[in-house]
N, C-alpha and C. Protein backbone atom coordinates (compact mmCIF):
# COMPACT_ATOMS: atom_id res chain seq x y z
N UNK A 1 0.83 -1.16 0.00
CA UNK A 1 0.00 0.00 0.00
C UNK A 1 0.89 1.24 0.00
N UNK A 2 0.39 2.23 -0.93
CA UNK A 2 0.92 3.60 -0.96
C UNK A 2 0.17 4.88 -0.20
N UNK A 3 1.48 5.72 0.15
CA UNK A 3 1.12 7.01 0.93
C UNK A 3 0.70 7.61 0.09
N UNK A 4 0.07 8.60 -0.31
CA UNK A 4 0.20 10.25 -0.93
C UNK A 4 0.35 11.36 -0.54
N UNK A 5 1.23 12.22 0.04
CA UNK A 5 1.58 13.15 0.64
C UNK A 5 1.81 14.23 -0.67
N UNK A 6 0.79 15.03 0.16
CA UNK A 6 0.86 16.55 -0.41
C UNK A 6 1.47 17.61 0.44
N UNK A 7 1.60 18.85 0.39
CA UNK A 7 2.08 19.76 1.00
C UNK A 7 1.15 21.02 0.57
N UNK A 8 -0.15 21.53 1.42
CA UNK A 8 -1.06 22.72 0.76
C UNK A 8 -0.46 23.88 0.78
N UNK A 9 -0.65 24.33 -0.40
CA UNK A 9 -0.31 25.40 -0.83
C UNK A 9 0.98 25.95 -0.81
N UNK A 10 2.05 24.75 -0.96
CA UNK A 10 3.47 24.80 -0.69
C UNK A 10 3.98 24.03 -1.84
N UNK A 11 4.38 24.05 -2.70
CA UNK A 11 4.89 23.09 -3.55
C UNK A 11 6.58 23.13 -3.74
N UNK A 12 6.75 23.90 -3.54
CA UNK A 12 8.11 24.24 -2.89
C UNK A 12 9.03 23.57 -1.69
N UNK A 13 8.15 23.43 -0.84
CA UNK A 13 8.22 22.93 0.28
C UNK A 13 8.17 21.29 -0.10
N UNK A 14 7.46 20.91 -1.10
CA UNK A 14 7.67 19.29 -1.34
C UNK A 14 8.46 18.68 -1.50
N UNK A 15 9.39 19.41 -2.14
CA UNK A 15 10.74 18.95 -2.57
C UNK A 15 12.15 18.62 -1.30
N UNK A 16 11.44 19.45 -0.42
CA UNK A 16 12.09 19.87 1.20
C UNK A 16 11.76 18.64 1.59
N UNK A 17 10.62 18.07 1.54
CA UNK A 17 9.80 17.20 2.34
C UNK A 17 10.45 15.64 1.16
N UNK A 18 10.57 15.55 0.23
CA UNK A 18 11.38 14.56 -0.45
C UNK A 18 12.76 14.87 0.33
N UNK A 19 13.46 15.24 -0.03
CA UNK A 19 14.80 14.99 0.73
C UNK A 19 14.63 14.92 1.91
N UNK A 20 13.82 15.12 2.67
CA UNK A 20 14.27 15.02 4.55
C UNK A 20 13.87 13.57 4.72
N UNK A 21 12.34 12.93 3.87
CA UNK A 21 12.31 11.57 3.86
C UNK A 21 12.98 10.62 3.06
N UNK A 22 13.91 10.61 2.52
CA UNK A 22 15.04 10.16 1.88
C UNK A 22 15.90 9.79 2.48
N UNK A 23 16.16 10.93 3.91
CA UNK A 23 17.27 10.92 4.62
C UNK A 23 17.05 9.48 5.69
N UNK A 24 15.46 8.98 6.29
CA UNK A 24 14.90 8.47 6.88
C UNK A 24 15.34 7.16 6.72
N UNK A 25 15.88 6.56 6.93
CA UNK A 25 16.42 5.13 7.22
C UNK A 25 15.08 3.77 6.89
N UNK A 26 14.32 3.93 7.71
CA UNK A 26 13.10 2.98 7.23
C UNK A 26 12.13 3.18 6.21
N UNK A 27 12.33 4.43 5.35
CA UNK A 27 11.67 4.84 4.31
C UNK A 27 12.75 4.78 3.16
N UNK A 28 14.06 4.95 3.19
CA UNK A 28 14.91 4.65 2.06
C UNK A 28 14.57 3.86 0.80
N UNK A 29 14.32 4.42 -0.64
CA UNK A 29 14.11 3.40 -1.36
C UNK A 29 12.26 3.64 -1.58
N UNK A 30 11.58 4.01 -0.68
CA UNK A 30 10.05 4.22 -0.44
C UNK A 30 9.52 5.37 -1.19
N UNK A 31 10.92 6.50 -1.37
CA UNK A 31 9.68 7.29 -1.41
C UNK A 31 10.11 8.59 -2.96
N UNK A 32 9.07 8.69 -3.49
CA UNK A 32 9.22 9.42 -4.78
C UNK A 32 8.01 10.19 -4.92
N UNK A 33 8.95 11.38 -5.85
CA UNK A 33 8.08 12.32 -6.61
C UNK A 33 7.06 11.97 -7.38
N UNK A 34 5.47 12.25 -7.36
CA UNK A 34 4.37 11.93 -8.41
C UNK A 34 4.43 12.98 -9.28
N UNK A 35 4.63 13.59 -10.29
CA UNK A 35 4.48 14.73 -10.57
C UNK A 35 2.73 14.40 -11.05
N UNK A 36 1.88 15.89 -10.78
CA UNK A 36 1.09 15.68 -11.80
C UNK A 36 0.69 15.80 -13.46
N UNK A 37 0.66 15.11 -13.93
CA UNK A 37 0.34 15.23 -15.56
C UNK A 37 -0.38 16.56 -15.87
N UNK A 38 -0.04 17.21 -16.78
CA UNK A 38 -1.54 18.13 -17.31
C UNK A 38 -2.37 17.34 -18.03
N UNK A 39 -3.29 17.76 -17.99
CA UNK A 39 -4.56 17.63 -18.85
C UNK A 39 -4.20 18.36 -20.28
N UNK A 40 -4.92 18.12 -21.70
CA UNK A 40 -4.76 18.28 -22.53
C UNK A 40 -5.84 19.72 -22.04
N UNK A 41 -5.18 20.76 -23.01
CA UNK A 41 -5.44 22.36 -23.18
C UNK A 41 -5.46 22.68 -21.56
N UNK A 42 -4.90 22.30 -20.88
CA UNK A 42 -4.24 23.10 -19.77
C UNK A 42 -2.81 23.64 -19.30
N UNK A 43 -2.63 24.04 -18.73
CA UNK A 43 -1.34 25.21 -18.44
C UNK A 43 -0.30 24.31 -17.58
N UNK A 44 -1.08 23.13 -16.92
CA UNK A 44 -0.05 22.52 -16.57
C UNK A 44 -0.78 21.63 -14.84
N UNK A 45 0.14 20.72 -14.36
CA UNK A 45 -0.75 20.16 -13.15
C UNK A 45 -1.17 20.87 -11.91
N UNK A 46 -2.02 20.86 -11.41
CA UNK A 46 -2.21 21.46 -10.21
C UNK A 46 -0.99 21.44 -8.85
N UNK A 47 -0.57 20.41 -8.77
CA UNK A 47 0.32 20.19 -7.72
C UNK A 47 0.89 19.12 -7.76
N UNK A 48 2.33 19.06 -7.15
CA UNK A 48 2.87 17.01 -7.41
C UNK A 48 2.95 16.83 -5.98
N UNK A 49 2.78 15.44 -5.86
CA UNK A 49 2.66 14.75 -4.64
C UNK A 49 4.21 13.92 -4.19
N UNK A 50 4.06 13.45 -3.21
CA UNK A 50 5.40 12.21 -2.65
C UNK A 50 3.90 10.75 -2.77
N UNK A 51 4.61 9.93 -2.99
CA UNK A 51 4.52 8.34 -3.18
C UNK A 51 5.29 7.67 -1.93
N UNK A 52 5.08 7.23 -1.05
CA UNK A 52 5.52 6.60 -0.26
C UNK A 52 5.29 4.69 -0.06
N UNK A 53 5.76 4.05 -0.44
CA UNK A 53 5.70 2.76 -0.14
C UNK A 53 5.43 2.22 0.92
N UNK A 54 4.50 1.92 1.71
CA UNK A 54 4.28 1.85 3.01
C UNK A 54 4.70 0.11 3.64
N UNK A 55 4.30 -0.87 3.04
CA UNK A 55 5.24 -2.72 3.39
C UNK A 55 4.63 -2.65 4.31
N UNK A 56 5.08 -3.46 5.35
CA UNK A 56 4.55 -3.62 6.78
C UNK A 56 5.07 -3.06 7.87
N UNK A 57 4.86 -3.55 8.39
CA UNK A 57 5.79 -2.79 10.16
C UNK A 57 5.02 -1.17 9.96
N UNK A 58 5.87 -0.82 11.07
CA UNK A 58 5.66 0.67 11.60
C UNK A 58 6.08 1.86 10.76
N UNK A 59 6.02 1.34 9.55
CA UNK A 59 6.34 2.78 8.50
C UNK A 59 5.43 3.82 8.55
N UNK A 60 4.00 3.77 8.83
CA UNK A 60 2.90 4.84 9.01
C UNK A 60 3.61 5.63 9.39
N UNK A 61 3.93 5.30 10.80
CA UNK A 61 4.29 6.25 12.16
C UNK A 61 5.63 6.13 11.78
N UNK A 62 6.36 5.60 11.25
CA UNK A 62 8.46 6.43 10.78
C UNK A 62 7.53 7.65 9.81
N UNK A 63 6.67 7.28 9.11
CA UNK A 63 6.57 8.21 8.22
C UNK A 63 5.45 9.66 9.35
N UNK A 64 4.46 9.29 9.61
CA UNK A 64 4.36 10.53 10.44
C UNK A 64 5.05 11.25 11.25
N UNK A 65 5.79 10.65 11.91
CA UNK A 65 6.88 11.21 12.92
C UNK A 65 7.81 12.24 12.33
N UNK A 66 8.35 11.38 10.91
CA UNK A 66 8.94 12.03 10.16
C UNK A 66 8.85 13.37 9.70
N UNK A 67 7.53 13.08 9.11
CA UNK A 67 6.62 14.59 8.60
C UNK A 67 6.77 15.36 9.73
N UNK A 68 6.11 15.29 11.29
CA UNK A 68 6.05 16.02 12.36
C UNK A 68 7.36 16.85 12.55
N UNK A 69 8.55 16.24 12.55
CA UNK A 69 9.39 16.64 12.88
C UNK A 69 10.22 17.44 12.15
N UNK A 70 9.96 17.40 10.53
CA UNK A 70 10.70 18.31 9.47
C UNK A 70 9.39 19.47 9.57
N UNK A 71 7.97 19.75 10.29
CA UNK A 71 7.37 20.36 10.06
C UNK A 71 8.11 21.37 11.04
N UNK A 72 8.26 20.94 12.57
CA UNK A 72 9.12 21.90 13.07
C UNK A 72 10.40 23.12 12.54
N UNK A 73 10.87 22.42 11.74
CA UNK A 73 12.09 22.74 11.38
C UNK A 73 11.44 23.84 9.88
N UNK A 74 10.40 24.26 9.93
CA UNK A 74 9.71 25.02 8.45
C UNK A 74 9.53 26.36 9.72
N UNK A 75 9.87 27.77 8.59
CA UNK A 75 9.59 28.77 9.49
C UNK A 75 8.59 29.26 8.70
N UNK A 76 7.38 28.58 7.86
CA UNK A 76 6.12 29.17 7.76
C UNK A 76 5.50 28.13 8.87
N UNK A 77 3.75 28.45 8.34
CA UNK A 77 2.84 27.53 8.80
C UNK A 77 2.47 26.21 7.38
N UNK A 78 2.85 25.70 7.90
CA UNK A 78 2.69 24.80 5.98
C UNK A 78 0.85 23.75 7.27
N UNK A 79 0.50 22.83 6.11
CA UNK A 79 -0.53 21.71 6.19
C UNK A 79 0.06 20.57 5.50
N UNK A 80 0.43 19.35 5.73
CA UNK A 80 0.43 18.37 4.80
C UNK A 80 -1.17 16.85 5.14
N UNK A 81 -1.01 16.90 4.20
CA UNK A 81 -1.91 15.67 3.89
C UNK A 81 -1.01 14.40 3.72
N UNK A 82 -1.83 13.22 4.49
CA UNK A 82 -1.70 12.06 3.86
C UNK A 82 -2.46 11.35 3.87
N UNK A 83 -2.65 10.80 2.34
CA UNK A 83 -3.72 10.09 2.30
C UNK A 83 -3.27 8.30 1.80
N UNK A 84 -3.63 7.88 2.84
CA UNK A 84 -3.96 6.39 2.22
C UNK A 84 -5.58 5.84 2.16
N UNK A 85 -5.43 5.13 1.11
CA UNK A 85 -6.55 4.44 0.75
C UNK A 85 -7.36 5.66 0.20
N UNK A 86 -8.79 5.23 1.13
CA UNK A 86 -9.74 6.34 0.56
C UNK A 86 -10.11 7.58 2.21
N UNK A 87 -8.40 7.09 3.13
CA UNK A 87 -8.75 8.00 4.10
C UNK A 87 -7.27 9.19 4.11
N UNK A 88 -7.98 9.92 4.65
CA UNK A 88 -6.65 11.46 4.53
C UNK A 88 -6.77 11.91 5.75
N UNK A 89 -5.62 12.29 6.33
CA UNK A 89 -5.36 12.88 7.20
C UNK A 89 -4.60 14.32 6.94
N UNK A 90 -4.22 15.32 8.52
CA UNK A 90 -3.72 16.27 7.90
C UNK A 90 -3.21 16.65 8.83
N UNK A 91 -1.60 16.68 8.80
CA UNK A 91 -1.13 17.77 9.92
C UNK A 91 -0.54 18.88 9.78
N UNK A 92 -1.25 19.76 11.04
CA UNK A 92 -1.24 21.03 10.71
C UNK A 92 0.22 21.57 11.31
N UNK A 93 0.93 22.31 10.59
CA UNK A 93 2.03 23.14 10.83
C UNK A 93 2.13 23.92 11.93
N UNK A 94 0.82 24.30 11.74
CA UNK A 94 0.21 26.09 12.90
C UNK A 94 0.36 25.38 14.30
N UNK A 95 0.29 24.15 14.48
CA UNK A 95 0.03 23.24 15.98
C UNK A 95 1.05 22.53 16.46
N UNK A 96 2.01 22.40 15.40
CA UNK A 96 3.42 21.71 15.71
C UNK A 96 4.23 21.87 17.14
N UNK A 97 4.38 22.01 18.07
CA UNK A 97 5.25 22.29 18.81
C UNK A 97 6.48 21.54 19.49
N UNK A 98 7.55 22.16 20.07
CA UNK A 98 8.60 21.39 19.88
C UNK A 98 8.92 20.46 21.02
N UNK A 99 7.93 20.10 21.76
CA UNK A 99 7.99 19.00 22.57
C UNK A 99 7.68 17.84 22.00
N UNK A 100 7.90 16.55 22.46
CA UNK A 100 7.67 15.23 22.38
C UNK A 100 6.39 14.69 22.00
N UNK A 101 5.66 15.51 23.45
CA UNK A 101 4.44 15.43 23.56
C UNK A 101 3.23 14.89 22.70
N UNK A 102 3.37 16.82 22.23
CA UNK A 102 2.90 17.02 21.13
C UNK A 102 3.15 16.24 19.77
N UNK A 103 3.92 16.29 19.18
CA UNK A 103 4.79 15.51 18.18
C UNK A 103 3.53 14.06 18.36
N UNK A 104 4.04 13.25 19.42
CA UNK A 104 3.32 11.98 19.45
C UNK A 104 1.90 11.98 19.24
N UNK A 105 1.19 13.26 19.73
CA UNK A 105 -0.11 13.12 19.85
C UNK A 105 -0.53 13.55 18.01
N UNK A 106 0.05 14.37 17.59
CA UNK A 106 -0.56 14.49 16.34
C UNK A 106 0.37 13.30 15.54
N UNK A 107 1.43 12.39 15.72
CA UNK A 107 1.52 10.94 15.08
C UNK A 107 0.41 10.14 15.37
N UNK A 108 -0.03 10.24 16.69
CA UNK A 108 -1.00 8.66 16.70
C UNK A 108 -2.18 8.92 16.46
N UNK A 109 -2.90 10.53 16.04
CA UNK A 109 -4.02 11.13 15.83
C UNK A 109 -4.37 10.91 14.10
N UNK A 110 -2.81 10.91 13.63
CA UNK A 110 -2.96 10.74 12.31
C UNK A 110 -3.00 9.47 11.63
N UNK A 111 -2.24 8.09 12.38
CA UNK A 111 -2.43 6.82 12.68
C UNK A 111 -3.80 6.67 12.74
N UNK A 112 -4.35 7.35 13.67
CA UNK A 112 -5.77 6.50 14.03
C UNK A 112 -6.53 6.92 12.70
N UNK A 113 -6.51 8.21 12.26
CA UNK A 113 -7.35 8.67 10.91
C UNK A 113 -6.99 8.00 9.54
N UNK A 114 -5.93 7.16 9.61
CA UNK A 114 -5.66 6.56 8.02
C UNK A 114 -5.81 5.09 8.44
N UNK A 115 -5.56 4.44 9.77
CA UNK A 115 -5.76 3.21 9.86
C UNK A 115 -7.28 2.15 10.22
N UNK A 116 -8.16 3.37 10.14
CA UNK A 116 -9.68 2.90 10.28
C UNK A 116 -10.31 2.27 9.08
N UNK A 117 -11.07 1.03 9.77
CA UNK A 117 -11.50 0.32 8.61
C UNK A 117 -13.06 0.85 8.27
């Protein structure tokens, strides 16, 4: 099963968000650029996404944690999405803070929103 990670209204920032999960040891190999295609008589795609390979084990959460923690390290407010299946989650930038705490609670908040059957 595959991730789809977007970055709203940041596309700039995606590319940030490809290399920091690259760097990630249990995602190595997982994770790539989608670009989007245009449509015929359009100007071009709306936005490109990350592809993440998800396998088994605890990659969700390497991969949320992940996200959480390069969100810190952004001096806007960014949003990313991830969506698996037909469920999406979203963590917000604006709420990030640099404790543990926190961090964990919006990993297992975002766990619980993509892993419901």
């Amino acid at each position: 099963m595959d991730a789809l990670i977007s970055v709203v209204d940041a596309d700039d920032e995606l590319r940030s968000l490809l290399d920091w999960l690259r760097q990630e040891d249990d995602l190595r190999g997982r994770v790539h650029l989608t670009p989007v295609v245009a449509q015929p008589g359009h100007m071009g795609g709306i936005s490109d996404s990350l592809s993440v390979a998800l396998g088994s084990g605890g990659a969700l959460t390497v991969l949320a944690t992940s996200i959480s923690v390069w969100l810190k390290h952004r001096r806007s407010d960014l949003t990313v999405e991830i969506t698996v299946g037909e469920r999406t989650a979203k963590i917000d930038g604006k709420r990030v803070k640099a404790d543990p705490e926190s961090v964990r609670k919006i990993v297992e908040a975002a766990g619980r929103a993509l892993a419901q059957d």
